[in-house]
N, C-alpha and C. Protein backbone atom coordinates (compact mmCIF):
# COMPACT_ATOMS: atom_id res chain seq x y z
N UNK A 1 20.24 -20.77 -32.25
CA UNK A 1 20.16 -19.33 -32.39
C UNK A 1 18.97 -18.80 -31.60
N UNK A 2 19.23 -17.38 -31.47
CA UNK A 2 18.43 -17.11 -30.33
C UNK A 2 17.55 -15.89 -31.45
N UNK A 3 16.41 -15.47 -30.80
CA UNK A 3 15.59 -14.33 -31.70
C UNK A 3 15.38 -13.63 -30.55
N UNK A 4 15.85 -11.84 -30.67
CA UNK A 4 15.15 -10.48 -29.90
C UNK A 4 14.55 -9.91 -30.53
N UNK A 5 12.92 -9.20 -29.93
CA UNK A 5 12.43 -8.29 -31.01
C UNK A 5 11.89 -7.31 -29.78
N UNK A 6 12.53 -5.83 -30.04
CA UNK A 6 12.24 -4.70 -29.35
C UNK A 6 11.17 -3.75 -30.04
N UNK A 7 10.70 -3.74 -28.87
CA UNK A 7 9.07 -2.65 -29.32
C UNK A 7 9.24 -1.45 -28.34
N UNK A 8 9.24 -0.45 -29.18
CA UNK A 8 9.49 0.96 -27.56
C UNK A 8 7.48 0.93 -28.11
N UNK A 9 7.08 1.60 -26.79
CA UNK A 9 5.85 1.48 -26.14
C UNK A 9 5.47 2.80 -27.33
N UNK A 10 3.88 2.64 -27.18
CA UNK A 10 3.30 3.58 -28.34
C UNK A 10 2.78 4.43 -27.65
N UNK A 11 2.53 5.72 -28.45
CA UNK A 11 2.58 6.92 -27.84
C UNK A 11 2.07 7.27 -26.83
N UNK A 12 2.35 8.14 -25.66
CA UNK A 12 2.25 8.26 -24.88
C UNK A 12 1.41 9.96 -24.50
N UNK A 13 0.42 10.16 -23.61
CA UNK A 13 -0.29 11.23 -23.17
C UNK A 13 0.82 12.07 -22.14
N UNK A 14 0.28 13.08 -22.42
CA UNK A 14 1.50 14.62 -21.64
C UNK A 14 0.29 15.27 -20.98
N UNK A 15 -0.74 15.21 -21.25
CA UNK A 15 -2.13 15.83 -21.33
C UNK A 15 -2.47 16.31 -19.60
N UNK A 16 -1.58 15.30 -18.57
CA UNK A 16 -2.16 15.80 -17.11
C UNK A 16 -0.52 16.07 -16.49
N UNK A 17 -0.48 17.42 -16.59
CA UNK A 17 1.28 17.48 -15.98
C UNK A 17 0.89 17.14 -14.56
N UNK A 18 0.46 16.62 -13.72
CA UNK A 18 0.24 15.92 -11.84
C UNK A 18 1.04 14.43 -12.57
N UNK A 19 0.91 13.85 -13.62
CA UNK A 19 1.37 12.63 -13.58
C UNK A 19 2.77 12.25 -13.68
N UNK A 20 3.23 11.47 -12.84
CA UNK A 20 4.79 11.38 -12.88
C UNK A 20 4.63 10.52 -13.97
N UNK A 21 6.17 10.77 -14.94
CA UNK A 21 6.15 10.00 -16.02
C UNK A 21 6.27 8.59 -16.18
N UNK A 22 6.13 8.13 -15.19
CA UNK A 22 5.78 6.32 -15.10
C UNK A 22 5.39 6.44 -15.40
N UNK A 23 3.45 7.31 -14.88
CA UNK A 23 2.13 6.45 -14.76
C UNK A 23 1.60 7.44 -15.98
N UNK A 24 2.16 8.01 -17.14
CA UNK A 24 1.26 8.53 -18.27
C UNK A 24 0.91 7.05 -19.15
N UNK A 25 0.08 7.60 -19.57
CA UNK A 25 -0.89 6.21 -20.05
C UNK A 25 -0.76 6.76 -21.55
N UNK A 26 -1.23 5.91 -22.20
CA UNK A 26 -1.60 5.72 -23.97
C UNK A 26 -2.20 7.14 -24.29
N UNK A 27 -1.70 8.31 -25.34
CA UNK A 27 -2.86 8.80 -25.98
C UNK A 27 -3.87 8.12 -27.12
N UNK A 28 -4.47 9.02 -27.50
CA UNK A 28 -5.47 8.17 -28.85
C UNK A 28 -4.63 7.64 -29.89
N UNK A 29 -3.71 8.50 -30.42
CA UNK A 29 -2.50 8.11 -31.22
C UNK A 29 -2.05 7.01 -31.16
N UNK A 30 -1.71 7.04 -29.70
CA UNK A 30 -1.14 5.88 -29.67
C UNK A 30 -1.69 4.40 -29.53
N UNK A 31 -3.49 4.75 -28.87
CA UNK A 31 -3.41 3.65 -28.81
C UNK A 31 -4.23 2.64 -30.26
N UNK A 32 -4.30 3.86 -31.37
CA UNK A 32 -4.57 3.60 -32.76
C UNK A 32 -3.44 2.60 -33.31
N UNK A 33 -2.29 3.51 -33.08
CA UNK A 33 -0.65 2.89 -33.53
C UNK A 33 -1.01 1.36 -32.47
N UNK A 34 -0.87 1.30 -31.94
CA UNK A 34 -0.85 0.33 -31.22
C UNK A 34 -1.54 -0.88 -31.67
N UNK A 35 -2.92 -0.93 -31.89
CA UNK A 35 -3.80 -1.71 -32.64
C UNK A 35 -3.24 -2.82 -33.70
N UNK A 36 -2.97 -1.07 -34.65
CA UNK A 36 -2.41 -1.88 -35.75
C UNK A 36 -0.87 -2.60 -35.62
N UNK A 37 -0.15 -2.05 -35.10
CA UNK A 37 1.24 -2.71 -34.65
C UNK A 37 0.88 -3.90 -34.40
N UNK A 38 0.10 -3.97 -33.44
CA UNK A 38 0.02 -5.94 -32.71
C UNK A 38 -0.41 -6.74 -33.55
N UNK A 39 -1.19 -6.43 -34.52
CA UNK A 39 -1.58 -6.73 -35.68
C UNK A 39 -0.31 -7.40 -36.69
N UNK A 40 0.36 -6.29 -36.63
CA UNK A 40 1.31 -6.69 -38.22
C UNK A 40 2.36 -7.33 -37.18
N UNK A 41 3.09 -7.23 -35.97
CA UNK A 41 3.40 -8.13 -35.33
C UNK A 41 3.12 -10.00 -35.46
N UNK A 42 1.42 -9.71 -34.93
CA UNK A 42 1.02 -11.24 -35.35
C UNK A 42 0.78 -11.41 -36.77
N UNK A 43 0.96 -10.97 -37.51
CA UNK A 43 1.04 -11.57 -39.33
C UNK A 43 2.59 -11.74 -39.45
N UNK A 44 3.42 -11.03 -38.99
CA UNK A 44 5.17 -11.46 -39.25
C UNK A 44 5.15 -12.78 -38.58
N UNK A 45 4.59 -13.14 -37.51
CA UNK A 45 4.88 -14.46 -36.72
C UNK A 45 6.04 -14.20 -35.89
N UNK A 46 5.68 -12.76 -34.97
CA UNK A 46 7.03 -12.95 -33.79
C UNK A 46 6.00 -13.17 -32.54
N UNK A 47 5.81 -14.20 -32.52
CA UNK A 47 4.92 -14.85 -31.02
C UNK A 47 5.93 -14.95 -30.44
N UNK A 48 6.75 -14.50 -29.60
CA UNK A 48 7.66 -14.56 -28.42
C UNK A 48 7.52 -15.80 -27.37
N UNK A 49 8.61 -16.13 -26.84
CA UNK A 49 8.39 -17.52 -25.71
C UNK A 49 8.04 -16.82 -24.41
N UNK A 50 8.45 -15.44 -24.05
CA UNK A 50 7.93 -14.79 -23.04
C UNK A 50 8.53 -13.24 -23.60
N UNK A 51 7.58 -12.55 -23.23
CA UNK A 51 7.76 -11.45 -23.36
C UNK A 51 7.52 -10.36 -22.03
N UNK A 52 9.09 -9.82 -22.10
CA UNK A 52 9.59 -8.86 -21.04
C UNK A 52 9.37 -7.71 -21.34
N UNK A 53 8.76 -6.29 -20.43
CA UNK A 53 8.09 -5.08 -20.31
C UNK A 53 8.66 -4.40 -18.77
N UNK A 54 8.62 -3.30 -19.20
CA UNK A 54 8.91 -2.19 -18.44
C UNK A 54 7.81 -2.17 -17.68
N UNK A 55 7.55 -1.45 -16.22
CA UNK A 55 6.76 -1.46 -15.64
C UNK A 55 5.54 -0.13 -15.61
N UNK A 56 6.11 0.88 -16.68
CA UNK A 56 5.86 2.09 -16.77
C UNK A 56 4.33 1.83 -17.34
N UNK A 57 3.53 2.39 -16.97
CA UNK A 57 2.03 2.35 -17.48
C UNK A 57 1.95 2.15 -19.18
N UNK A 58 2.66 3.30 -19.55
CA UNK A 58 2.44 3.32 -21.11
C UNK A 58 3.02 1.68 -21.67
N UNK A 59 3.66 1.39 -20.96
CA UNK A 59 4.69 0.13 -21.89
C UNK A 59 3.87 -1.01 -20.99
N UNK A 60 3.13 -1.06 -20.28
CA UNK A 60 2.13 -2.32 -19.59
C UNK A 60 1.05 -2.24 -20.70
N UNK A 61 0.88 -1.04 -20.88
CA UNK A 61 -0.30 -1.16 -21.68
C UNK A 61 -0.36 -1.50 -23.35
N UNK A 62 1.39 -1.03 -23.78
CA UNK A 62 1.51 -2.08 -24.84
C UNK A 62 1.57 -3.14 -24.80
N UNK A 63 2.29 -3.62 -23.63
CA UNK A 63 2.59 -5.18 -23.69
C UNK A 63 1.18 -6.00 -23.88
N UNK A 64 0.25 -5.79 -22.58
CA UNK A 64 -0.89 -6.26 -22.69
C UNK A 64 -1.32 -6.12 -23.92
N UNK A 65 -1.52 -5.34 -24.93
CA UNK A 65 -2.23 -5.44 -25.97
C UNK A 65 -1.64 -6.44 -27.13
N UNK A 66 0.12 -6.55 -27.12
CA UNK A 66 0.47 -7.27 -28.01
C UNK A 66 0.44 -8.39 -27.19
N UNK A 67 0.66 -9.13 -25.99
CA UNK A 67 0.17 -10.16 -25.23
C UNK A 67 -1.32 -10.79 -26.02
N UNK A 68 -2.87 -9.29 -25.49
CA UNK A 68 -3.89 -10.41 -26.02
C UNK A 68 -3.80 -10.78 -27.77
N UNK A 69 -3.16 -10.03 -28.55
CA UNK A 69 -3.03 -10.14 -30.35
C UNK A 69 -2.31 -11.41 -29.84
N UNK A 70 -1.37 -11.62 -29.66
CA UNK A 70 -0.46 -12.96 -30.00
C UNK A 70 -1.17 -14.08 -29.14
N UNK A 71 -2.25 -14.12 -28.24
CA UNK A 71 -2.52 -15.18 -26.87
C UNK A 71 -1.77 -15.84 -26.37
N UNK A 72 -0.61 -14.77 -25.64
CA UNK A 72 -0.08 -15.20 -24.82
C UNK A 72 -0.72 -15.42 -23.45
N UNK A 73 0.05 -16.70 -22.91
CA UNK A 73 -0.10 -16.71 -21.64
C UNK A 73 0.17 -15.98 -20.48
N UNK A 74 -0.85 -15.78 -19.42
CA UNK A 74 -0.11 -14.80 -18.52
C UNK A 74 1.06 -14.88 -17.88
N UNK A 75 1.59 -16.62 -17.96
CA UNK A 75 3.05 -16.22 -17.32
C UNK A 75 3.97 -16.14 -18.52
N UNK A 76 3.67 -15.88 -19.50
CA UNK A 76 4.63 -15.59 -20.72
C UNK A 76 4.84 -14.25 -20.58
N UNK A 77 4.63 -13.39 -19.74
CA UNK A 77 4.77 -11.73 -19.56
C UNK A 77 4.92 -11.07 -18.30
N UNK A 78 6.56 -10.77 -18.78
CA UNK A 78 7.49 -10.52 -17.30
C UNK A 78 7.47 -9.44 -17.06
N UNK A 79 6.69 -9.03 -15.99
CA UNK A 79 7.30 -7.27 -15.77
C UNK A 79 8.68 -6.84 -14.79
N UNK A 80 9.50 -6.26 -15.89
CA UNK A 80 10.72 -5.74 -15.38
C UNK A 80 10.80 -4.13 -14.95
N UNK A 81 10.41 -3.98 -13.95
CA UNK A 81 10.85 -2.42 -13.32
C UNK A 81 12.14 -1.78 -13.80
N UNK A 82 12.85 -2.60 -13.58
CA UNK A 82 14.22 -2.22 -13.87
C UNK A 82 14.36 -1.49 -15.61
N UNK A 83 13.09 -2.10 -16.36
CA UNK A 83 13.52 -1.98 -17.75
C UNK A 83 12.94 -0.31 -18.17
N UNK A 84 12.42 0.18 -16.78
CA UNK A 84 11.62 2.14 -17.14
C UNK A 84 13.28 2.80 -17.41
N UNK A 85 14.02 2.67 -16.74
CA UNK A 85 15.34 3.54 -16.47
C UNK A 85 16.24 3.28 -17.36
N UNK A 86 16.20 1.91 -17.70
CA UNK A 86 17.35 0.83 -18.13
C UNK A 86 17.99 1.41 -19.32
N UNK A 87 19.61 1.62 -19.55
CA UNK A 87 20.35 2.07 -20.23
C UNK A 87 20.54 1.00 -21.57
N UNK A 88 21.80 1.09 -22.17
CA UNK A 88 22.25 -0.42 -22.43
C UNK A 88 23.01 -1.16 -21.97
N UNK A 89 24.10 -0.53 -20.94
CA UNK A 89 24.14 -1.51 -20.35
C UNK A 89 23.70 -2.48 -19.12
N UNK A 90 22.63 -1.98 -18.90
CA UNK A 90 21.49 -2.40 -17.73
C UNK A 90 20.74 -3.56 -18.49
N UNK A 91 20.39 -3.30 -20.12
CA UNK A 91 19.42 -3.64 -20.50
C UNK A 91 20.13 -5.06 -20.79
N UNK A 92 21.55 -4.84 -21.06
CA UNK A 92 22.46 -6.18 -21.84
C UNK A 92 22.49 -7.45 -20.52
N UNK A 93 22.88 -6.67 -19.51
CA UNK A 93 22.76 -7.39 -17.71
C UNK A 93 21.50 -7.87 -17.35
N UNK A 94 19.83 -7.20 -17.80
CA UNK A 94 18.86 -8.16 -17.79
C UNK A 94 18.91 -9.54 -18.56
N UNK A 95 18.94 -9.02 -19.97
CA UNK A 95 18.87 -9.86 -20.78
C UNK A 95 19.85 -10.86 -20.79
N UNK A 96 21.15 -11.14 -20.34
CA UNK A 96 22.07 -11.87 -20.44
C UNK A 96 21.48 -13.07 -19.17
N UNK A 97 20.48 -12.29 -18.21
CA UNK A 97 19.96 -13.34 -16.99
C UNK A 97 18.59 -14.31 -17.33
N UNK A 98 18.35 -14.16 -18.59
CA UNK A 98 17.23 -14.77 -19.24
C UNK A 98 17.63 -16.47 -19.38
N UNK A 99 16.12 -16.99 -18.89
CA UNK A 99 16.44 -18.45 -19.41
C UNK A 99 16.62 -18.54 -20.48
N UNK A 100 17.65 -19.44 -20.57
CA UNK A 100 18.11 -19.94 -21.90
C UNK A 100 17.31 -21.10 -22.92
N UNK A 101 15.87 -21.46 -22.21
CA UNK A 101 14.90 -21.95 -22.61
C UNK A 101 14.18 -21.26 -23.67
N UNK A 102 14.37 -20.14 -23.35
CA UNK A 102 13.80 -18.98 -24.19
C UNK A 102 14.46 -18.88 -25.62
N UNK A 103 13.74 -19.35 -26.58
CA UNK A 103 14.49 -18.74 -27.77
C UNK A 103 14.04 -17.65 -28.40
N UNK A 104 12.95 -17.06 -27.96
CA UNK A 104 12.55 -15.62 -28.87
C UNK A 104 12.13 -14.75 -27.50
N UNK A 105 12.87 -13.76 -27.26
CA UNK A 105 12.48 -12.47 -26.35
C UNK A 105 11.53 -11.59 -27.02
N UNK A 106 10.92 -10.85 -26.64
CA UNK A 106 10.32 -9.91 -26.68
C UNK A 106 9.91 -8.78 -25.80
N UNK A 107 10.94 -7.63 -26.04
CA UNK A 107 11.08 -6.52 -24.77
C UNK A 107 10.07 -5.72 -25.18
N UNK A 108 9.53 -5.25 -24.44
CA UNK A 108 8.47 -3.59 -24.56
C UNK A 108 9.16 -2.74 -23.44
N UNK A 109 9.81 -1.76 -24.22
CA UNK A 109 10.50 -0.75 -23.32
C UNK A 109 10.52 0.48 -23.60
N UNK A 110 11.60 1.45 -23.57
CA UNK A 110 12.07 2.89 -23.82
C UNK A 110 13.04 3.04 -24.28
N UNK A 111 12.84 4.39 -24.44
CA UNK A 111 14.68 5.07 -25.89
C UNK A 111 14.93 6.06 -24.69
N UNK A 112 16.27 6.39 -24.99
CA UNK A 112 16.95 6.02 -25.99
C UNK A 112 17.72 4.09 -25.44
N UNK A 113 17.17 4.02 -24.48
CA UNK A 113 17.63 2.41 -23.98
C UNK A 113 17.61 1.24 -25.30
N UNK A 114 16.60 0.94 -25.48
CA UNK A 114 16.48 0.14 -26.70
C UNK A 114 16.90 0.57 -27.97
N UNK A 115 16.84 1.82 -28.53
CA UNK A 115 17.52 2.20 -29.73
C UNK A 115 19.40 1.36 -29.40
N UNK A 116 19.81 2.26 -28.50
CA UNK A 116 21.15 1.50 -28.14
C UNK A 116 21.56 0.53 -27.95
N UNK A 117 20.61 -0.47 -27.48
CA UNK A 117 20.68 -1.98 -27.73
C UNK A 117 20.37 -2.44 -29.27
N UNK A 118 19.69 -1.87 -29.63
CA UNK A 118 19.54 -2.52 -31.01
C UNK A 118 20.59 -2.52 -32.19
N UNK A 119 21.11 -1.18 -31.79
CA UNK A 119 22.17 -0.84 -32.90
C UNK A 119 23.76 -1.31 -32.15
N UNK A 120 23.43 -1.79 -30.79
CA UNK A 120 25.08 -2.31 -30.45
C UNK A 120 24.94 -3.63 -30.95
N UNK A 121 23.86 -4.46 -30.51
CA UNK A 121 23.75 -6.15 -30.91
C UNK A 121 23.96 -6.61 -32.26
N UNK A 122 23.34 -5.06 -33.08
CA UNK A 122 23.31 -5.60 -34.89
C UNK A 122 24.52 -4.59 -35.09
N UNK A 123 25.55 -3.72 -34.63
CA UNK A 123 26.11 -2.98 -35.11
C UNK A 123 25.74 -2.43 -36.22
N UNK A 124 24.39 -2.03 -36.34
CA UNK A 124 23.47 -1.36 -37.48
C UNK A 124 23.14 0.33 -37.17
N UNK A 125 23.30 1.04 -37.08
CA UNK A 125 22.61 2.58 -36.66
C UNK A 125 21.59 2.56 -37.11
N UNK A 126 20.45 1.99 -36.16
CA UNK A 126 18.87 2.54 -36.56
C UNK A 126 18.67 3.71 -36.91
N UNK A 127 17.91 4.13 -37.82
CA UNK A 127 17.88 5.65 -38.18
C UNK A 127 16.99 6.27 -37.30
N UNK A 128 15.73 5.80 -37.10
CA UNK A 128 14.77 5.85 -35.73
C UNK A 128 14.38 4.57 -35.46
N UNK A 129 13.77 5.09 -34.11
CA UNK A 129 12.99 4.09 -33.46
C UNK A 129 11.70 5.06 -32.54
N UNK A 130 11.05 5.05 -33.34
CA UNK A 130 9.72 5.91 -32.66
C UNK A 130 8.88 5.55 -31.70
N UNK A 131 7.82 5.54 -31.06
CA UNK A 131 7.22 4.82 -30.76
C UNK A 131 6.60 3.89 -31.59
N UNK A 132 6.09 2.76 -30.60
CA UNK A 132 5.38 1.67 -31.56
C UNK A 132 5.96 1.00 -32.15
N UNK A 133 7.73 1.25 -32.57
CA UNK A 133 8.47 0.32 -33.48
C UNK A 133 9.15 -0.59 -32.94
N UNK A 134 9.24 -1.52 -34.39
CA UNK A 134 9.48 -2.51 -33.82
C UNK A 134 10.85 -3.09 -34.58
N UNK A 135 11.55 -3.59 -34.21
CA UNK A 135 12.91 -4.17 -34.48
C UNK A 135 13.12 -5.94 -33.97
N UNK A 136 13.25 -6.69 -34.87
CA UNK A 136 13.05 -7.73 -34.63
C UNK A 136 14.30 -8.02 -35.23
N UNK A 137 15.14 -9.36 -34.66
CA UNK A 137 16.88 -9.64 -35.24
C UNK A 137 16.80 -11.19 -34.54
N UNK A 138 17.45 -12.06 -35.39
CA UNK A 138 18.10 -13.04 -34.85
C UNK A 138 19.34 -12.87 -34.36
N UNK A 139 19.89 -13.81 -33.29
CA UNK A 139 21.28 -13.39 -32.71
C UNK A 139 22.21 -14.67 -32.85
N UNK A 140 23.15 -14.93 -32.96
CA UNK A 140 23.98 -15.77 -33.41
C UNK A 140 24.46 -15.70 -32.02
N UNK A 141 23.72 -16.28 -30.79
CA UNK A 141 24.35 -17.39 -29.76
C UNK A 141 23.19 -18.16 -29.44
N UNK A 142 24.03 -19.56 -28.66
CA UNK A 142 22.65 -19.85 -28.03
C UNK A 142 22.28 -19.69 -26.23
N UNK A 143 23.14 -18.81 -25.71
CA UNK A 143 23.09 -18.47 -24.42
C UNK A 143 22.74 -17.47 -24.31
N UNK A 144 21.71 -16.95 -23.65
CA UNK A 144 21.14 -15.33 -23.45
C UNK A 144 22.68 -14.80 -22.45
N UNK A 145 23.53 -15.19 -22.03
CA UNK A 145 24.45 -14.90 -21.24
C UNK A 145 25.85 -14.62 -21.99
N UNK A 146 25.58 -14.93 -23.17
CA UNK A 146 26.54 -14.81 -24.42
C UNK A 146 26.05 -13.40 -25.41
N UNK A 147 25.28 -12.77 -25.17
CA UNK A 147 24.91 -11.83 -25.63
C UNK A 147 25.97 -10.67 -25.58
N UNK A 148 26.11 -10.39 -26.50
CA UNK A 148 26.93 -9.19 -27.22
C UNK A 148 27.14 -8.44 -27.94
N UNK A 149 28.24 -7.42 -28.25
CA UNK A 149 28.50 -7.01 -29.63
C UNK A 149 28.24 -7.68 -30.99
N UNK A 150 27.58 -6.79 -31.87
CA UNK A 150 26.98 -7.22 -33.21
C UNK A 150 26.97 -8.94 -33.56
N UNK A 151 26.35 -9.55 -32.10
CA UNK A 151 25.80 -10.74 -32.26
C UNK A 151 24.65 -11.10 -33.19
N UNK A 152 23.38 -9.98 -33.46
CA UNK A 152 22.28 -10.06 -34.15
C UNK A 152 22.40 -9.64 -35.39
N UNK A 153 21.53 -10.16 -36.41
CA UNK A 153 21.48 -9.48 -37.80
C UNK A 153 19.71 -8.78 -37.64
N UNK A 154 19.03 -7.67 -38.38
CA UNK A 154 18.17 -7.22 -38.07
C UNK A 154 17.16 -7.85 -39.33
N UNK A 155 16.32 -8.53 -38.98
CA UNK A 155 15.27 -9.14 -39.68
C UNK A 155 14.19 -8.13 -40.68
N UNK A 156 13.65 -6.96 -39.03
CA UNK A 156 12.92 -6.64 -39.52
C UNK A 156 12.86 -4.67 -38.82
N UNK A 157 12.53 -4.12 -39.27
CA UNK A 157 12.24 -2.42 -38.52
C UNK A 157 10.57 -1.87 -39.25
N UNK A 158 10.18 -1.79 -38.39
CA UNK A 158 8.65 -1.54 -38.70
C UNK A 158 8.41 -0.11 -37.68
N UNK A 159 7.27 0.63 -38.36
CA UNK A 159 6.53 1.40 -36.74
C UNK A 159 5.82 1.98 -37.90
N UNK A 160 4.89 2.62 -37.16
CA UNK A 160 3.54 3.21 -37.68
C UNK A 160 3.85 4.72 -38.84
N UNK A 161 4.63 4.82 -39.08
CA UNK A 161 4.29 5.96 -39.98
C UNK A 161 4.91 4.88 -41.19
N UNK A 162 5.56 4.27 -41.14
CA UNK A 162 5.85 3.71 -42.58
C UNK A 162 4.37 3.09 -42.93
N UNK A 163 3.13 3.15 -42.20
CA UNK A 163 1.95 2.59 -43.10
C UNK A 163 0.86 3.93 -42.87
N UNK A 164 1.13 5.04 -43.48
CA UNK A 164 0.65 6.01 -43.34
C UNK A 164 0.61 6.66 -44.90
């Protein structure tokens, strides 16, 4: 069995309209939420075998932070360009190209992309997915290339206002 756990990136600054929305970076909010997220991340025990990220500033800068909480290695953290735009079915076509060495993914990306992956894999309707949250599921294959319809059951749904 295989384990995915999706994190959409924590909140994000609007604060300089010159910035194209790649390169907006963390507000304070977020990068509070953030803290604690990587935190309760590493107390659940989802240390990922590599963890894949969007290339968008805000979501580098989560990754890196849940990267140094868990000590990952630097080649345990893939940056995927492809994953700023990525739909679901873009996102299902990355992920299906994953080594199959890999038994626990870990994406840092965007919505509504990842909301839609989450709720097609578990056939679950997330109610949200805010920033900072996190959705963690085992998947019932063992080929990242076998990935599909309500393959996953959902373990876990976390994000920062449920500890508020």
């Amino acid at each position: 069995m295989k384990a995915l756990t999706l994190i959409r990136h924590a909140k994000s600054s609007w604060s300089d309209p010159r910035l194209a929305d790649f390169d907006r970076p963390l507000n304070k909010r977020g990068i509070r939420d953030l803290q604690s997220m990587a935190r309760r991340v590493r107390d659940f025990g989802l240390a990922p075998d590599q963890l894949v990220t969007s290339g968008a500033k805000r979501a580098l800068e989560t990754a890196k932070a849940l990267a140094c909480e868990l000590a990952l290695r630097p080649d345990q953290v893939l940056v995927q360009p492809e994953f700023y735009t990525a739909g679901l079915q873009e996102l299902l076509c990355l992920l299906r190209r994953q080594n199959d060495q890999w038994l626990h993914l870990m994406v840092v990306g965007h919505n509504p992309g990842l909301q839609d992956l989450g709720g097609y894999l578990t056939g679950w309707k997330l109610p949200k997915f805010p920033t900072a949250a996190v959705v963690h599921m085992h998947l019932r294959i063992d080929r990242w290339c076998d990935l599909d319809l309500a393959h996953g059951t959902v373990e876990l749904l976390d994000y920062p206002k449920l500890h508020r």
